[in-house]
Protein backbone atom coordinates (compact mmCIF):
# COMPACT_ATOMS: atom_id res chain seq x y z
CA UNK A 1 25.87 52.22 -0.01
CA UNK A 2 28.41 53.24 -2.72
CA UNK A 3 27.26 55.59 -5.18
CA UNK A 4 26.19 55.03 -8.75
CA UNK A 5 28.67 57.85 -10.31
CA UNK A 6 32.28 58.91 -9.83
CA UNK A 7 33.85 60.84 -7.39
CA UNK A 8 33.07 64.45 -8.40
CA UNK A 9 36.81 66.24 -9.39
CA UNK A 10 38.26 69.14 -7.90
CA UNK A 11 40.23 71.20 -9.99
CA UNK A 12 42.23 74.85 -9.02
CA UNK A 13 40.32 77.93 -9.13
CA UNK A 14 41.66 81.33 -10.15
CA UNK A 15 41.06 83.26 -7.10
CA UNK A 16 44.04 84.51 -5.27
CA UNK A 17 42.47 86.71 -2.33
CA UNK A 18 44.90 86.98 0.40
CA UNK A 19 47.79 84.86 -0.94
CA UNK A 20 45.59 81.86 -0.40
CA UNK A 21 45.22 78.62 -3.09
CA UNK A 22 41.77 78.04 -3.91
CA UNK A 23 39.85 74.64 -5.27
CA UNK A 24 36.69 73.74 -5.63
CA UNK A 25 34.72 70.28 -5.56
CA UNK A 26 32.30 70.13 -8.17
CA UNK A 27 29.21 68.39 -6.38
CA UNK A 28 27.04 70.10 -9.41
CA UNK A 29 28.40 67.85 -11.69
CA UNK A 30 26.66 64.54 -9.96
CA UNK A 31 24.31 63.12 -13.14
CA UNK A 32 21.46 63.74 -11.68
CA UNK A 33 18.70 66.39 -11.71
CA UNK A 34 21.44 69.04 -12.03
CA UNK A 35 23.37 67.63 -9.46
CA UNK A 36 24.07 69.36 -6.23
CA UNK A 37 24.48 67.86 -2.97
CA UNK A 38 20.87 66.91 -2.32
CA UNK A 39 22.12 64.39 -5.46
CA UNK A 40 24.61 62.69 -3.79
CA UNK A 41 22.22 62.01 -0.68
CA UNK A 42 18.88 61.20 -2.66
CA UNK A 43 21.91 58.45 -3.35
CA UNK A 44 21.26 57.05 -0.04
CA UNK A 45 17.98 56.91 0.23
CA UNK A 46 17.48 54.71 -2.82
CA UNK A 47 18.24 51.96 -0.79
CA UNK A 48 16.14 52.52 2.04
CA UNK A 49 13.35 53.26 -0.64
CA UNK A 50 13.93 49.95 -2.26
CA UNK A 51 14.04 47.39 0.70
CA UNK A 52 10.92 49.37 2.20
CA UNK A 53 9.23 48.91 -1.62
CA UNK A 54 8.20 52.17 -0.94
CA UNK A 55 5.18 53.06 -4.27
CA UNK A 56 5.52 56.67 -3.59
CA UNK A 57 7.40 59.12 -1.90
CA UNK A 58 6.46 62.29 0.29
CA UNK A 59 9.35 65.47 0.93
CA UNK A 60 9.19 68.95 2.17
CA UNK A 61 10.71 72.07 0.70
CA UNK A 62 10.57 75.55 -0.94
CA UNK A 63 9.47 76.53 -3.98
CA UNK A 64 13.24 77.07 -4.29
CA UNK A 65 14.55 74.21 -3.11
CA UNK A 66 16.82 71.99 -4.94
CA UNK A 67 15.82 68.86 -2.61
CA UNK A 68 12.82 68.87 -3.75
CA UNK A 69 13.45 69.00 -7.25
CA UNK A 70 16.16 66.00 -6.95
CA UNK A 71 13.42 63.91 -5.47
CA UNK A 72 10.78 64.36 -7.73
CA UNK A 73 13.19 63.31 -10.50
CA UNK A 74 14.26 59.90 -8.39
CA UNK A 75 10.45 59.27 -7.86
CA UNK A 76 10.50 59.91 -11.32
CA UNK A 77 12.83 57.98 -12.71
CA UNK A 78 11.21 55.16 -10.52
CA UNK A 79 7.73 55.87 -12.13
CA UNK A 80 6.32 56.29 -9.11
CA UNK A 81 3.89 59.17 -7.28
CA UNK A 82 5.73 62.28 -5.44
CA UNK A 83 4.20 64.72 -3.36
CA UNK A 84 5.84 67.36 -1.96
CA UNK A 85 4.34 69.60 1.09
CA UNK A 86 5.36 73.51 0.43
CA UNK A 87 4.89 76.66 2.28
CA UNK A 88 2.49 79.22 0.10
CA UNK A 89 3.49 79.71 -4.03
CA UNK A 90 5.32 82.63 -4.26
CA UNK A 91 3.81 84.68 -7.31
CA UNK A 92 6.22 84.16 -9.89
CA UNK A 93 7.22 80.20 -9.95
CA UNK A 94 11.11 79.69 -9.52
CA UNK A 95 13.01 77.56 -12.32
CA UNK A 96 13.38 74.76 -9.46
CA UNK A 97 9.40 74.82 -9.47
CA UNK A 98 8.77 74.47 -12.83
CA UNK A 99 10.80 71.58 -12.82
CA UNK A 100 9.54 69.70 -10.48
CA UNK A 101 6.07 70.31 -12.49
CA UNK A 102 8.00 68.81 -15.31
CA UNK A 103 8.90 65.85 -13.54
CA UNK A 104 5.20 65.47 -12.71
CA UNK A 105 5.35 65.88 -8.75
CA UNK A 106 2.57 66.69 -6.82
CA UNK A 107 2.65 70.03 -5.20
CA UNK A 108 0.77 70.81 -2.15
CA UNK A 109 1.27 74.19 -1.00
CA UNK A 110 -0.07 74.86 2.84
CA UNK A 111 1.05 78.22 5.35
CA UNK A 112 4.36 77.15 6.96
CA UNK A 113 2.31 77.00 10.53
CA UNK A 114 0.70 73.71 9.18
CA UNK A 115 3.41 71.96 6.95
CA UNK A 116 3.74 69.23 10.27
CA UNK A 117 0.14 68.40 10.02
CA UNK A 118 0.01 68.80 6.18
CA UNK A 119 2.95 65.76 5.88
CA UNK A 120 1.06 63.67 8.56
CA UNK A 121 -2.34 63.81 6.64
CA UNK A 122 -0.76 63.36 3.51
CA UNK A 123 1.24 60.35 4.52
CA UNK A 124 -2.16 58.79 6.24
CA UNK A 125 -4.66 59.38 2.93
CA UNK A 126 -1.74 58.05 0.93
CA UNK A 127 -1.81 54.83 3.25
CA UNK A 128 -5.60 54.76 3.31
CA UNK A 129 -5.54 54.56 -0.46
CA UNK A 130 -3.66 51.43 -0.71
CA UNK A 131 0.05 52.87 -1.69
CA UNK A 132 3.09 52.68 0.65
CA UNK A 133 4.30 55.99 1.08
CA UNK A 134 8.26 56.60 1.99
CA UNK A 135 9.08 59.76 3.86
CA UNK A 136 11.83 61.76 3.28
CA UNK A 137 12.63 64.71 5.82
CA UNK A 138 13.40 68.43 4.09
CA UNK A 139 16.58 69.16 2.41
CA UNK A 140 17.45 64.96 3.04
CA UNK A 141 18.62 65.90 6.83
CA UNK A 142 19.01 62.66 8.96
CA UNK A 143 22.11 59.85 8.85
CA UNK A 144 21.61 59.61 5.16
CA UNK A 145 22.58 62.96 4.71
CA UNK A 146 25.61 62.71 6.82
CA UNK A 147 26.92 59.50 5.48
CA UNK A 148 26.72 61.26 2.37
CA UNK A 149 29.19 63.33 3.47
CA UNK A 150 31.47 61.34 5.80
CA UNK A 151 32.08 59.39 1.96
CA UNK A 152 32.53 62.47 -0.17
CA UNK A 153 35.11 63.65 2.41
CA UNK A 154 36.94 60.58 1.99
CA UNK A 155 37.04 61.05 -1.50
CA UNK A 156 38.76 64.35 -0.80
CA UNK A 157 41.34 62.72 0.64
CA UNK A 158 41.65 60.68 -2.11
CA UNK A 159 42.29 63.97 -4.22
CA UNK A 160 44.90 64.88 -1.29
CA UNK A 161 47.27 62.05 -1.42
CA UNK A 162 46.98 62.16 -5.32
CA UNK A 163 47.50 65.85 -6.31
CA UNK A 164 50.18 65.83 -3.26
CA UNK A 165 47.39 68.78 -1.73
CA UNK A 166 46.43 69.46 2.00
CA UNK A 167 43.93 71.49 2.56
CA UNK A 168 43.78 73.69 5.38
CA UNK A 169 39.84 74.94 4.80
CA UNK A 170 36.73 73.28 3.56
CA UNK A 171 33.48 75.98 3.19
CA UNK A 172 30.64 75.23 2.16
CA UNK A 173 26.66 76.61 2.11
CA UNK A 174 25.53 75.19 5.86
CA UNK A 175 21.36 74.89 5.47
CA UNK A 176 19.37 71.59 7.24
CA UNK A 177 22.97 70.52 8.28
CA UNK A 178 23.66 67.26 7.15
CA UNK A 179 26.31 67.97 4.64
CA UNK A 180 28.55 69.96 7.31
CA UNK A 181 27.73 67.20 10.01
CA UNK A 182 28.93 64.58 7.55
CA UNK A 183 32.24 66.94 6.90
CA UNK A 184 33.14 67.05 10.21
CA UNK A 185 32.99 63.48 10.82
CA UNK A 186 34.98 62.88 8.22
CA UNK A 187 37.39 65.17 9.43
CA UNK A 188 36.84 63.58 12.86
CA UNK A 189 37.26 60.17 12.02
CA UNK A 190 40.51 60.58 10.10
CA UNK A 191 42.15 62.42 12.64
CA UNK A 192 42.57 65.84 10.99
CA UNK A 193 42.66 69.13 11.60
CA UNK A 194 41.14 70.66 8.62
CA UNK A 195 38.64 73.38 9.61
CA UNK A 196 35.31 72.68 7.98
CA UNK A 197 33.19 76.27 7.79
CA UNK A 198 29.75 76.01 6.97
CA UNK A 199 28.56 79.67 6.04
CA UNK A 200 25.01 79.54 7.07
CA UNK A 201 22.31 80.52 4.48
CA UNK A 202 19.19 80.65 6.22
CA UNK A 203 19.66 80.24 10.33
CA UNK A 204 21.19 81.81 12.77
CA UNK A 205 23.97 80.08 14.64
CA UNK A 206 21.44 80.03 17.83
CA UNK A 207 19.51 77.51 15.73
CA UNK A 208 21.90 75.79 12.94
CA UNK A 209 24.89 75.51 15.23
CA UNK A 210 22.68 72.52 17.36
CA UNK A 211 21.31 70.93 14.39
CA UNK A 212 24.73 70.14 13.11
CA UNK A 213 25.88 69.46 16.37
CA UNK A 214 23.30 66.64 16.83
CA UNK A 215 23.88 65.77 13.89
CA UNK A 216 27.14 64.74 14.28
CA UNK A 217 27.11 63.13 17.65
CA UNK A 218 24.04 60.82 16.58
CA UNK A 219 26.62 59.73 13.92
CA UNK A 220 29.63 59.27 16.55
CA UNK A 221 27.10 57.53 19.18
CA UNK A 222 26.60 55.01 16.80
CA UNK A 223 30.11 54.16 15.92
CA UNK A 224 30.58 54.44 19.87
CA UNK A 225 32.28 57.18 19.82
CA UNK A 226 32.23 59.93 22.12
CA UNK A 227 30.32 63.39 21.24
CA UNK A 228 32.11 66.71 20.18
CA UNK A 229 31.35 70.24 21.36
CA UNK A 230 29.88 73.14 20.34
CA UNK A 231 33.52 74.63 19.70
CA UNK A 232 33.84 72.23 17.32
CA UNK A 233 31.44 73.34 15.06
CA UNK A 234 32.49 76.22 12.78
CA UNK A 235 28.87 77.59 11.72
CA UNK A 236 29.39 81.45 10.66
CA UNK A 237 26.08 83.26 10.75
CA UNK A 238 27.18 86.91 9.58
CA UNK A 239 27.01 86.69 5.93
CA UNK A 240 23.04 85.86 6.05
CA UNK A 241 22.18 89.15 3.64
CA UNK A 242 18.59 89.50 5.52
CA UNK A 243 17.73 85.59 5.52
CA UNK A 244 17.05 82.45 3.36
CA UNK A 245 16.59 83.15 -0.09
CA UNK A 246 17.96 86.62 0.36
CA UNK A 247 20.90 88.87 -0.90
CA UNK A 248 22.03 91.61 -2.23
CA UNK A 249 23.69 93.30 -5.14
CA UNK A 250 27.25 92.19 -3.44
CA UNK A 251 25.79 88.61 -3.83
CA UNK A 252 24.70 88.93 -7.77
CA UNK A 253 27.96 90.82 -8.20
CA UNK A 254 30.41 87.50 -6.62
CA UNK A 255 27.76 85.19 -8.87
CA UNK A 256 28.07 87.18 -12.09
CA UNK A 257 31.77 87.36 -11.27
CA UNK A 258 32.41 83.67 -10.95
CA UNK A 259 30.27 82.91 -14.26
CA UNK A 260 32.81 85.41 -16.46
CA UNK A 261 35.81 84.87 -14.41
CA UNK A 262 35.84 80.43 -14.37
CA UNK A 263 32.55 79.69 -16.65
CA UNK A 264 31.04 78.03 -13.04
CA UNK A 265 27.41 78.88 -12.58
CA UNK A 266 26.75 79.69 -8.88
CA UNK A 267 23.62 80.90 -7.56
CA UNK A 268 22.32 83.73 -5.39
CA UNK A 269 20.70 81.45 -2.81
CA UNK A 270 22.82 79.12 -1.44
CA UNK A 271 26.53 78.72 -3.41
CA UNK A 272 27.08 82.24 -4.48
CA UNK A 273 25.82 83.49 -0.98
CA UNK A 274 28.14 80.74 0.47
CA UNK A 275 31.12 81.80 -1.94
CA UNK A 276 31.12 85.74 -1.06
CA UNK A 277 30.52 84.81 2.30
CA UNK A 278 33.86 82.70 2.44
CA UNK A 279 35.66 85.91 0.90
CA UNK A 280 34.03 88.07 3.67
CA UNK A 281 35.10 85.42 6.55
CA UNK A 282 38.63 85.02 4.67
CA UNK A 283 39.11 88.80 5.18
CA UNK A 284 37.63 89.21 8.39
CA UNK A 285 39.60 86.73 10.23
CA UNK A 286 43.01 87.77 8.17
CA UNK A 287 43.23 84.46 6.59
CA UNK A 288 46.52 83.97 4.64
CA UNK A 289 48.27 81.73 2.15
CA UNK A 290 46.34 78.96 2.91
CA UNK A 291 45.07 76.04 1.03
CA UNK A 292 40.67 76.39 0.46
CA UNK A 293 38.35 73.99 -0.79
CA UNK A 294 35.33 75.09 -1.51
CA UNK A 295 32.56 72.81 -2.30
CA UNK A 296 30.14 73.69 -4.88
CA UNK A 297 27.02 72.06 -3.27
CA UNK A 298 25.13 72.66 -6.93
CA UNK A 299 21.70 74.69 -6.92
CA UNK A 300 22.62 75.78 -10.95
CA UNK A 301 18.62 76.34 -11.40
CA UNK A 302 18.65 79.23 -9.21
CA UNK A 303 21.04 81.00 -11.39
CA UNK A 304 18.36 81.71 -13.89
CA UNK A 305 15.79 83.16 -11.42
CA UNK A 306 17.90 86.20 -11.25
CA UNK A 307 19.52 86.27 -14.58
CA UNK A 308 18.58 89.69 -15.45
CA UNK A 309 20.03 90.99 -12.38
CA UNK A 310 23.57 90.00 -13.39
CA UNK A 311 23.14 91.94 -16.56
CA UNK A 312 22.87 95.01 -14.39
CA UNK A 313 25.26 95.03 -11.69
CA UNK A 314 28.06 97.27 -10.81
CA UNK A 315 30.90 95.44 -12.09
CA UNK A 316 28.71 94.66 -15.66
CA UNK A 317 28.06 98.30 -16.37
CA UNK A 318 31.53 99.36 -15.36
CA UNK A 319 32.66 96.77 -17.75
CA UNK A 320 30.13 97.73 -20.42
CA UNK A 321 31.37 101.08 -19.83
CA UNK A 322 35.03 100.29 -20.70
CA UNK A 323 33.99 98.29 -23.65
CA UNK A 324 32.61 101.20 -25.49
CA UNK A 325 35.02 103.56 -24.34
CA UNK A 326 37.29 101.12 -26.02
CA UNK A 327 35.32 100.86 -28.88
CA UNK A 328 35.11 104.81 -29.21
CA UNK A 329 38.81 105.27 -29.19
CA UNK A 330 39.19 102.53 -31.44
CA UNK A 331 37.19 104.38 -33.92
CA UNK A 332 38.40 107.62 -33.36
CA UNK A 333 35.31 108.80 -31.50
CA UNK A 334 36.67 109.41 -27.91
CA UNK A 335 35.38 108.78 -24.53
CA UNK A 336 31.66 110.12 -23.32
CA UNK A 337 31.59 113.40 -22.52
């Protein structure tokens, strides 16, 4: 299913760690709900939610999560019910929340030990009542999700051939799995040798690395092709900062420092956790003037959660600090003393 908006660009970033060129693929720029990658995959579901003339639609997420948020505004757009199964409300509602409240979802929050039999007795009252509900797995994982993918990779290599690029590096924020399966299948399928590092924001690679991994070779199987192996499967667990939805002041510091630095809007959660992460793996494994995509999977809602936290980090005080030293010596005034 071709998608109903254009390719999403990728233009040169500023950064120069290392020696190394960096770019960045602006996913957050889909038209739709703030964009993000769970944009380009609530893409290909549309179809699926069509020819099943699906009345209403059922999803799974976080009060943080962008998924859910990009659904609620399809079901919305389609004027029809969404409900979406979440663990507990956390006590101060995220922006992501609020806006799926705005787009009029349904939000039914249950402890994360019964979310599997929440979904199945929502689904079954839904069907009891009449409607025809259309159920779509957490954070879009499933082929959908890595089709996605396998097409936005292809237009990367659009972007190759025409900008005369190759890149030697593709990172990315690795969650439910889909995104990085579809990237390596792309990768796969075109015969190249790009290394595609998802920087894992919530698992641990004992858990993520097989997700992707299925997720890839139920895509191969049914193109007939044979599986790949775990080594082929770059899923970096180290930069984790204590968990999913977690991070600290290093994190709000790379955010805050992407915002000033090229006016992009990252967030704490997944993209800005994703982005220092690639920085930390960059150093660690004494990468060097190479060529980097990075794609900006979207999440710009989170930003604000934390807003007041970039107005006190490190690097904003120190700057603050300079600014009225400045300002002082300007005016004749000196330093602090």
């Amino acid at each position: 299913m071709k998608p109903f908006f254009a390719p999403t660009p990728i233009h040169p970033l500023k950064e120069t760690f290392q020696h190394n060129r960096f770019y960045i693929k602006r996913e957050d720029l889909i038209p739709l709900s703030f964009g993000g990658n769970k944009a380009r995959k609530a893409y290909y579901f549309l179809q699926d939610i069509e020819k099943e003339r699906a009345d209403c639609l059922v999803t799974y997420g976080s009060s943080s999560s962008n998924h859910c948020r990009v659904i609620a505004a399809i079901a919305a757009t389609k004027n029809i019910p969404c409900l979406i199964i979440s663990p507990s409300s956390q006590n101060t509602p995220t922006i992501n929340q609020q806006l799926v409240e705005t787009l009029n979802a349904e939000l039914i929050f249950t402890p994360l030990s019964q979310v599997r039999e929440t979904i199945q007795q929502t689904i079954n009252q839904l069907k009891k009542s009449g409607l025809h509900p259309y159920f779509i797995p957490g954070g879009g994982h499933g082929p959908h999700g890595t089709q996605a993918y396998v097409d936005a990779y292809q237009e990367i290599k659009v972007v190759e051939e025409e900008q005369h690029l190759s890149f030697d590096f593709i990172f990315h924020a690795s969650g439910t799995g889909t995104t990085q399966a579809g990237l390596i299948c792309g990768n796969h399928l075109s015969n190249d040798t790009k290394k595609i590092v998802g920087i894992s924001i919530a698992r641990v690679a004992e858990k993520g690395l097989p997700v992707v991994l299925e997720s890839v070779n139920d895509y191969l199987e049914k193109l007939l092709l044979p599986p790949l192996a775990n080594e082929a499967i770059l899923f970096d667990d180290h930069y984790l900062a204590g968990g999913y939805g977690q991070f600290d002041e290093s994190i709000i510091e790379m955010v805050q420092k992407i915002f000033i630095r090229e006016g992009i809007v990252f967030d704490p959660t997944y993209t800005g956790k994703a982005y220092w992460g690639m920085m930390q793996y960059l150093k660690k494994h004494q990468v060097e003037n190479q060529t980097i995509l990075f794609l900006h999977t979207g999440s710009s809602p989170l930003f604000f959660d934390q807003l007041q936290k970039y107005r006190h980090t490190r690097s904003v005080r120190n700057e603050n600090q300079l600014y009225r030293n400045a300002s002082a010596a300007k005016n004749g005034l000196g330093g602090d003393r």
